[in-house]
N, C-alpha and C. Protein backbone atom coordinates (compact mmCIF):
# COMPACT_ATOMS: atom_id res chain seq x y z
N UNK A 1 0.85 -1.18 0.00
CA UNK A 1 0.00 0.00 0.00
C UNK A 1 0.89 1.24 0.00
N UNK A 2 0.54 2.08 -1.03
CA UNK A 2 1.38 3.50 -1.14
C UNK A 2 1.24 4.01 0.35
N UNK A 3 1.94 5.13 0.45
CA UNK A 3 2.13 6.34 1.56
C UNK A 3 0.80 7.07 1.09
N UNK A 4 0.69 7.48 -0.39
CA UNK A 4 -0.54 8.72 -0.82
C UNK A 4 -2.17 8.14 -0.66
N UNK A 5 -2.24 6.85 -0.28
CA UNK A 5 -3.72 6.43 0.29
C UNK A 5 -4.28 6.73 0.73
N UNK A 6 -5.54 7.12 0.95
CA UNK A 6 -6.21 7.63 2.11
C UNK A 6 -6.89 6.58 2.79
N UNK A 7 -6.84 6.17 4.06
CA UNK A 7 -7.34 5.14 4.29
C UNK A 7 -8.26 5.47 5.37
N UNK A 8 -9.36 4.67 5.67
CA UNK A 8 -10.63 4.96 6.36
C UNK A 8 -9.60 4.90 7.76
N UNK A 9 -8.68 4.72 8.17
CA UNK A 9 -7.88 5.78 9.41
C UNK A 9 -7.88 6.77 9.59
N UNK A 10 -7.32 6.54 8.38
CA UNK A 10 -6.90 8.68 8.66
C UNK A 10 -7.78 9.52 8.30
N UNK A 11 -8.86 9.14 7.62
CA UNK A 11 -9.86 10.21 7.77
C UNK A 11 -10.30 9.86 9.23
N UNK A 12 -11.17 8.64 9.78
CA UNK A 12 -11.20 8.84 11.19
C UNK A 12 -10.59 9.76 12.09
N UNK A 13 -9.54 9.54 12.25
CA UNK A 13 -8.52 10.40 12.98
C UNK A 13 -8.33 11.54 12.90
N UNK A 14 -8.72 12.43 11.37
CA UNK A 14 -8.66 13.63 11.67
C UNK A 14 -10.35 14.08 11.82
N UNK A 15 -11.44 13.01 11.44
CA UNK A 15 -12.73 13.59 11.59
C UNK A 15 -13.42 13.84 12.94
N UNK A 16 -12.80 12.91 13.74
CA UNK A 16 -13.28 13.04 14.81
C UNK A 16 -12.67 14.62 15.81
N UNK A 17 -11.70 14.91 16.17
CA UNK A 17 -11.37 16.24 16.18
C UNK A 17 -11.95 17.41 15.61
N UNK A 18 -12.09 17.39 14.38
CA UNK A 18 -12.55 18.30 14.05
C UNK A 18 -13.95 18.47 14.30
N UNK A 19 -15.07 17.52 14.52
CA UNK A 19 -16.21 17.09 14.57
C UNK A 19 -16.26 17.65 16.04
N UNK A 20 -15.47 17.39 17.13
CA UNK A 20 -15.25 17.97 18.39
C UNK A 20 -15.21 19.25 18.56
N UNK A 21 -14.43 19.57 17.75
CA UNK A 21 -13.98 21.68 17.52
C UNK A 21 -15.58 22.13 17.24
N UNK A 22 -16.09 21.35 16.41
CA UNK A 22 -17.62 22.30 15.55
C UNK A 22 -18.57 21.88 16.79
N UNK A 23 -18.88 21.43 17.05
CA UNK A 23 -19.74 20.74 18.20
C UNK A 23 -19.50 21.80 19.52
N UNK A 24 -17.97 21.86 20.09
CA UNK A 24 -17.38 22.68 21.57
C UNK A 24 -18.15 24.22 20.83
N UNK A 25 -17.60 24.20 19.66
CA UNK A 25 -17.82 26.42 19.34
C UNK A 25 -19.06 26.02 19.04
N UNK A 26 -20.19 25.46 18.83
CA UNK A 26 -21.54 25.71 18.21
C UNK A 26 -22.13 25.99 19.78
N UNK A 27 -21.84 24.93 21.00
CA UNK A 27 -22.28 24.77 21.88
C UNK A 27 -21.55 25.92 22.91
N UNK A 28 -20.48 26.62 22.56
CA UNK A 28 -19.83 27.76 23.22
C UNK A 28 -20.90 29.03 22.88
N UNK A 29 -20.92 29.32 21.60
CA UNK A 29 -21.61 30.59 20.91
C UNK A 29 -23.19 30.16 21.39
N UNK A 30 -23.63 29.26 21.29
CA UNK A 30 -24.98 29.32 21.86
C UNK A 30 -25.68 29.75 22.63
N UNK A 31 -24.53 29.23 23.89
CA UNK A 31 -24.51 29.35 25.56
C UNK A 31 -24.37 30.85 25.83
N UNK A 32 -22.92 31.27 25.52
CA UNK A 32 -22.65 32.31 25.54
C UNK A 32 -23.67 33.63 24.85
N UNK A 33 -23.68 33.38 23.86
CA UNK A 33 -24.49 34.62 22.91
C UNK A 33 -25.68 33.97 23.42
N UNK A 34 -26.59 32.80 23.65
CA UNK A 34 -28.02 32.68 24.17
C UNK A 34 -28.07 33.43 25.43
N UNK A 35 -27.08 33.37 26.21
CA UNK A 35 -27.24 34.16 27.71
C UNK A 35 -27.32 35.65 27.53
N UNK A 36 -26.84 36.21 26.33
CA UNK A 36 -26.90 37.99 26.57
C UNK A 36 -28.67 38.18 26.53
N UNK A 37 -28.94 37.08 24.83
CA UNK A 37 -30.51 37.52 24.82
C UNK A 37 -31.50 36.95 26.21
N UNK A 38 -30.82 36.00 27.01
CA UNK A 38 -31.70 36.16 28.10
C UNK A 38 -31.85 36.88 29.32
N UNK A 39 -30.90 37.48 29.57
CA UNK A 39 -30.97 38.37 30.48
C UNK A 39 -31.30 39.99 30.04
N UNK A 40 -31.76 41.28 30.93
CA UNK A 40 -32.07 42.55 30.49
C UNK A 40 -30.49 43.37 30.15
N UNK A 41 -29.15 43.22 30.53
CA UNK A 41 -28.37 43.81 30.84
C UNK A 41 -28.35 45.04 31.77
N UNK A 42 -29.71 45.23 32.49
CA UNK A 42 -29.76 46.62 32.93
C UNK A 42 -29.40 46.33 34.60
N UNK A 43 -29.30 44.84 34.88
CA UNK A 43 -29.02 44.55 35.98
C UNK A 43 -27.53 43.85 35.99
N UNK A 44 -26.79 44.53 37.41
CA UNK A 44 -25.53 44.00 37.45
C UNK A 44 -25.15 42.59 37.40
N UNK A 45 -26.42 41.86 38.53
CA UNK A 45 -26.81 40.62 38.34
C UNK A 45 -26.27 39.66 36.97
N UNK A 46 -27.11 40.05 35.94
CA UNK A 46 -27.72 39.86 35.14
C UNK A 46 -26.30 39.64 33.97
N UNK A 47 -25.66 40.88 33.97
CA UNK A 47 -24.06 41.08 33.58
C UNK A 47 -23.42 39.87 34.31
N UNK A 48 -23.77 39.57 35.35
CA UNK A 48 -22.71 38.67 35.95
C UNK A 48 -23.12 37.30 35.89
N UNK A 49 -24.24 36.83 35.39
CA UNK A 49 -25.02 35.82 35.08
C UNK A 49 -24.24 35.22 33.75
N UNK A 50 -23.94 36.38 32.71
CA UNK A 50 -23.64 36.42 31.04
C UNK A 50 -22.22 36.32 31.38
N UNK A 51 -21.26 36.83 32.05
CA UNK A 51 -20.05 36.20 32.25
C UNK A 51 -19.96 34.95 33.02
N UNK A 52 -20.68 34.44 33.50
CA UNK A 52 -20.25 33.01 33.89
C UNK A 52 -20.59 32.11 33.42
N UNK A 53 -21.82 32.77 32.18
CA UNK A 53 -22.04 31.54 30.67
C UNK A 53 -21.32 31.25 30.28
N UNK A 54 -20.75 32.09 30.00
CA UNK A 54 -19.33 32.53 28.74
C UNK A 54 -18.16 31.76 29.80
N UNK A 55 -18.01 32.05 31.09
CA UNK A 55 -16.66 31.34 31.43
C UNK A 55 -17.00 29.84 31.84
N UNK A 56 -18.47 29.24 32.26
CA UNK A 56 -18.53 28.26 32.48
C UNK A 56 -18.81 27.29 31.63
N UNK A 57 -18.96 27.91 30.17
CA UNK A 57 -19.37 27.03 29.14
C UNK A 57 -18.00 26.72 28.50
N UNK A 58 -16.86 27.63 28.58
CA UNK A 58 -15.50 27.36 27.93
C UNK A 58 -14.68 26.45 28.35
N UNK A 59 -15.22 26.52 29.80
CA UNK A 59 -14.40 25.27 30.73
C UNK A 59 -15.07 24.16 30.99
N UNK A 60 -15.84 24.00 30.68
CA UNK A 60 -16.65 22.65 30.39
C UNK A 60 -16.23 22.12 29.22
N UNK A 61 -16.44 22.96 27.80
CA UNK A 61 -16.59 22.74 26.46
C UNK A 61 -14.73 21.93 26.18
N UNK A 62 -14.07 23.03 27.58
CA UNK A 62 -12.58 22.58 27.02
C UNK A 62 -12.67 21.49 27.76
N UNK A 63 -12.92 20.83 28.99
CA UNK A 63 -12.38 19.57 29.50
C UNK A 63 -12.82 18.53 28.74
N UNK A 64 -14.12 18.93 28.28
CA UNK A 64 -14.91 17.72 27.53
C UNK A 64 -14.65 17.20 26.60
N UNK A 65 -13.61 18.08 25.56
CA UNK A 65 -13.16 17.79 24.23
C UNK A 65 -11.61 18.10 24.20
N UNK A 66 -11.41 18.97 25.05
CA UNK A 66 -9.81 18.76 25.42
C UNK A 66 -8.92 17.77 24.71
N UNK A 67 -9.37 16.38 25.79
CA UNK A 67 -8.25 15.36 25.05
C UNK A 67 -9.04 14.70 24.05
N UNK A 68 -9.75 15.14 23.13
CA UNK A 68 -9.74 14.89 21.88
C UNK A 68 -9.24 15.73 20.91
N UNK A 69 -9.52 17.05 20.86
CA UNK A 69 -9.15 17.73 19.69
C UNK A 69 -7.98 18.79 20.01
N UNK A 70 -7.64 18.80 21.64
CA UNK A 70 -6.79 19.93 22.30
C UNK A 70 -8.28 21.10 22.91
N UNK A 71 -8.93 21.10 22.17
CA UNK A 71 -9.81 22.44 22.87
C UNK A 71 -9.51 23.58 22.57
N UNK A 72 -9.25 23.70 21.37
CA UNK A 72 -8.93 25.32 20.90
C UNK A 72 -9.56 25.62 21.04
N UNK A 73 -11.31 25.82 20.59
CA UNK A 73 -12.46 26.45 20.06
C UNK A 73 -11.73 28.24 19.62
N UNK A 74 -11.19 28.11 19.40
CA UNK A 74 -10.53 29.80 18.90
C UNK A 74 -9.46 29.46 18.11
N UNK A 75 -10.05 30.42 16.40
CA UNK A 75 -8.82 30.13 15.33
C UNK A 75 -7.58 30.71 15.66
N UNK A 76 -7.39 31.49 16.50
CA UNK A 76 -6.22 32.17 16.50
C UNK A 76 -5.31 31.10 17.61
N UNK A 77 -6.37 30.37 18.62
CA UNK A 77 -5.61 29.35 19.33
C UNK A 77 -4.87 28.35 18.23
N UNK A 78 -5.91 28.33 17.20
CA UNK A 78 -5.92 27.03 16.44
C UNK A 78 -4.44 27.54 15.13
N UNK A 79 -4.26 29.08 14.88
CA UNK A 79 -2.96 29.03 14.75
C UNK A 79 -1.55 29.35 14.93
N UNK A 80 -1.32 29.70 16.30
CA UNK A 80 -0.99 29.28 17.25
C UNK A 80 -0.16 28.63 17.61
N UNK A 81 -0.55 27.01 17.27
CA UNK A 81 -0.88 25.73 17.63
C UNK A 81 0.24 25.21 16.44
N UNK A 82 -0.33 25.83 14.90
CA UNK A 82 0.21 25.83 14.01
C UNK A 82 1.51 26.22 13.75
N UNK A 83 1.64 27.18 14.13
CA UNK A 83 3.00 28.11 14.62
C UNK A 83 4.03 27.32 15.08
N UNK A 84 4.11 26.60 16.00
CA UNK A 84 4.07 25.82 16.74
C UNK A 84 4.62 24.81 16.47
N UNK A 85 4.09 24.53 15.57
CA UNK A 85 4.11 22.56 15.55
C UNK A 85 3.69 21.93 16.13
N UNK A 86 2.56 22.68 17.12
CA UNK A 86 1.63 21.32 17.99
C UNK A 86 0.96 20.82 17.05
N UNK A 87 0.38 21.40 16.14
CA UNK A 87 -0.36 20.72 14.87
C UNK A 87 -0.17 21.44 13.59
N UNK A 88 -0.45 20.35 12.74
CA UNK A 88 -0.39 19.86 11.24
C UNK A 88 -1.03 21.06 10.71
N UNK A 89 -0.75 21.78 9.82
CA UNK A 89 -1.59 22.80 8.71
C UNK A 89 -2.77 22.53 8.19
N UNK A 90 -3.20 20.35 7.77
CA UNK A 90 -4.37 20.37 7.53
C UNK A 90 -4.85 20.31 8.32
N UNK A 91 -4.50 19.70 9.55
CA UNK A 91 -5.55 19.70 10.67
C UNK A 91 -6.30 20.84 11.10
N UNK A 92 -5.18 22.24 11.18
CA UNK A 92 -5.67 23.66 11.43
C UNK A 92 -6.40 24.33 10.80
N UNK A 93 -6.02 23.50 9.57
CA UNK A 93 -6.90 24.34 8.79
C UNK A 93 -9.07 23.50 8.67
N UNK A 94 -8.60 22.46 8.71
CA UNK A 94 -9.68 21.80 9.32
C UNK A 94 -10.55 22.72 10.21
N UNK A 95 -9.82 22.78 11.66
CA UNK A 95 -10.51 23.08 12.64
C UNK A 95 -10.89 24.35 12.98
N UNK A 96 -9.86 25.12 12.03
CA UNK A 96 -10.87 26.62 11.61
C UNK A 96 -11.87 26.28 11.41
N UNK A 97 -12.34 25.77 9.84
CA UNK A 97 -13.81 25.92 9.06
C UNK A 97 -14.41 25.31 10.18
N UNK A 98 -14.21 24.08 10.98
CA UNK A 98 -15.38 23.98 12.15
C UNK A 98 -15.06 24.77 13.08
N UNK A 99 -14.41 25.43 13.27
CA UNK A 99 -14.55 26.06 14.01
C UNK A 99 -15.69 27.78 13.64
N UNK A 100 -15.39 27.85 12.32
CA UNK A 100 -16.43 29.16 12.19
C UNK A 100 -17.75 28.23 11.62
N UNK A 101 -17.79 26.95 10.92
CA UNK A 101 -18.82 26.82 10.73
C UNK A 101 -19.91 26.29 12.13
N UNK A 102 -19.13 26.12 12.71
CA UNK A 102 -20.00 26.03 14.65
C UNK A 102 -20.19 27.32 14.82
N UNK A 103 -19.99 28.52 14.71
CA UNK A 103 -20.56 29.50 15.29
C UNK A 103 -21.23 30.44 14.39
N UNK A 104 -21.45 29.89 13.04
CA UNK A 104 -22.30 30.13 12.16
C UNK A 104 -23.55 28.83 12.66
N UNK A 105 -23.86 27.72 13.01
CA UNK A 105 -24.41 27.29 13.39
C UNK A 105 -25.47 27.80 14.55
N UNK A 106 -24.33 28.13 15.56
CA UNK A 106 -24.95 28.47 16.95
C UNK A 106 -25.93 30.10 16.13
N UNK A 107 -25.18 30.34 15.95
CA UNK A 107 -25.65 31.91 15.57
C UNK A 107 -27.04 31.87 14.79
N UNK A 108 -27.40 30.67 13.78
CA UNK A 108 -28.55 30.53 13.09
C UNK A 108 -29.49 30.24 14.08
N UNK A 109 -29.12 29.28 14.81
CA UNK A 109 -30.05 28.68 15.85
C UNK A 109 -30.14 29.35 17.19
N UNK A 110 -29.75 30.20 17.34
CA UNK A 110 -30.16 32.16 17.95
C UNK A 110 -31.14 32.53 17.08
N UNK A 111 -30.87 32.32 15.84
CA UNK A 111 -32.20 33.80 15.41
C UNK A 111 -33.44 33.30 14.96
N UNK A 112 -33.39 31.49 15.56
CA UNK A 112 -34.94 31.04 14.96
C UNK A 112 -36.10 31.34 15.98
């Protein structure tokens, strides 16, 4: 078997990660941006309700998918990462598009 194969591995291996990234940011932007429209902002409360969406949904979203995909949910984490050599160019570049196509997701399913 050549090296240039693609074999139902390695797509596994990189689908599942990325499938993780779109899933953590759809379910980040939801949480987060669903909490501004539920609260009034006119209460301090209320402000402090919308920051602990936003910080308790990131730290959930990261432990949960963490050791699968690393837990970027942020392209700039994601290049970074790239920079780096923690990861591969296709992978990054992968986990961008899920990564904006999750918060094009979340964001649709806000305005229904």
């Amino acid at each position: 078997q050549s090296n240039n194969t693609i074999t139902m591995e390695a797509i596994a291996s990189r689908a599942k990660p990325v499938l993780a990234e779109y899933v953590a940011m759809t379910l980040f932007v939801y949480v987060g941006c669903g909490s501004v429209f539920s609260f009034s902002q006119e209460d301090s409360l209320d402000k402090l309700a919308i920051a602990l969406a936003f910080g308790l949904s990131i730290t959930s979203l990261a432990y949960t998918v963490g050791h699968v995909s690393g837990g970027h949910m942020n392209p700039i984490v994601t290049i970074g990462a790239c920079i780096l050599k923690q990861l591969d160019l296709m992978s990054g570049v992968l986990y961008i598009i899920a990564q904006l196509l999750g918060s094009v997701t979340a964001a649709l399913l806000l305005s229904l």
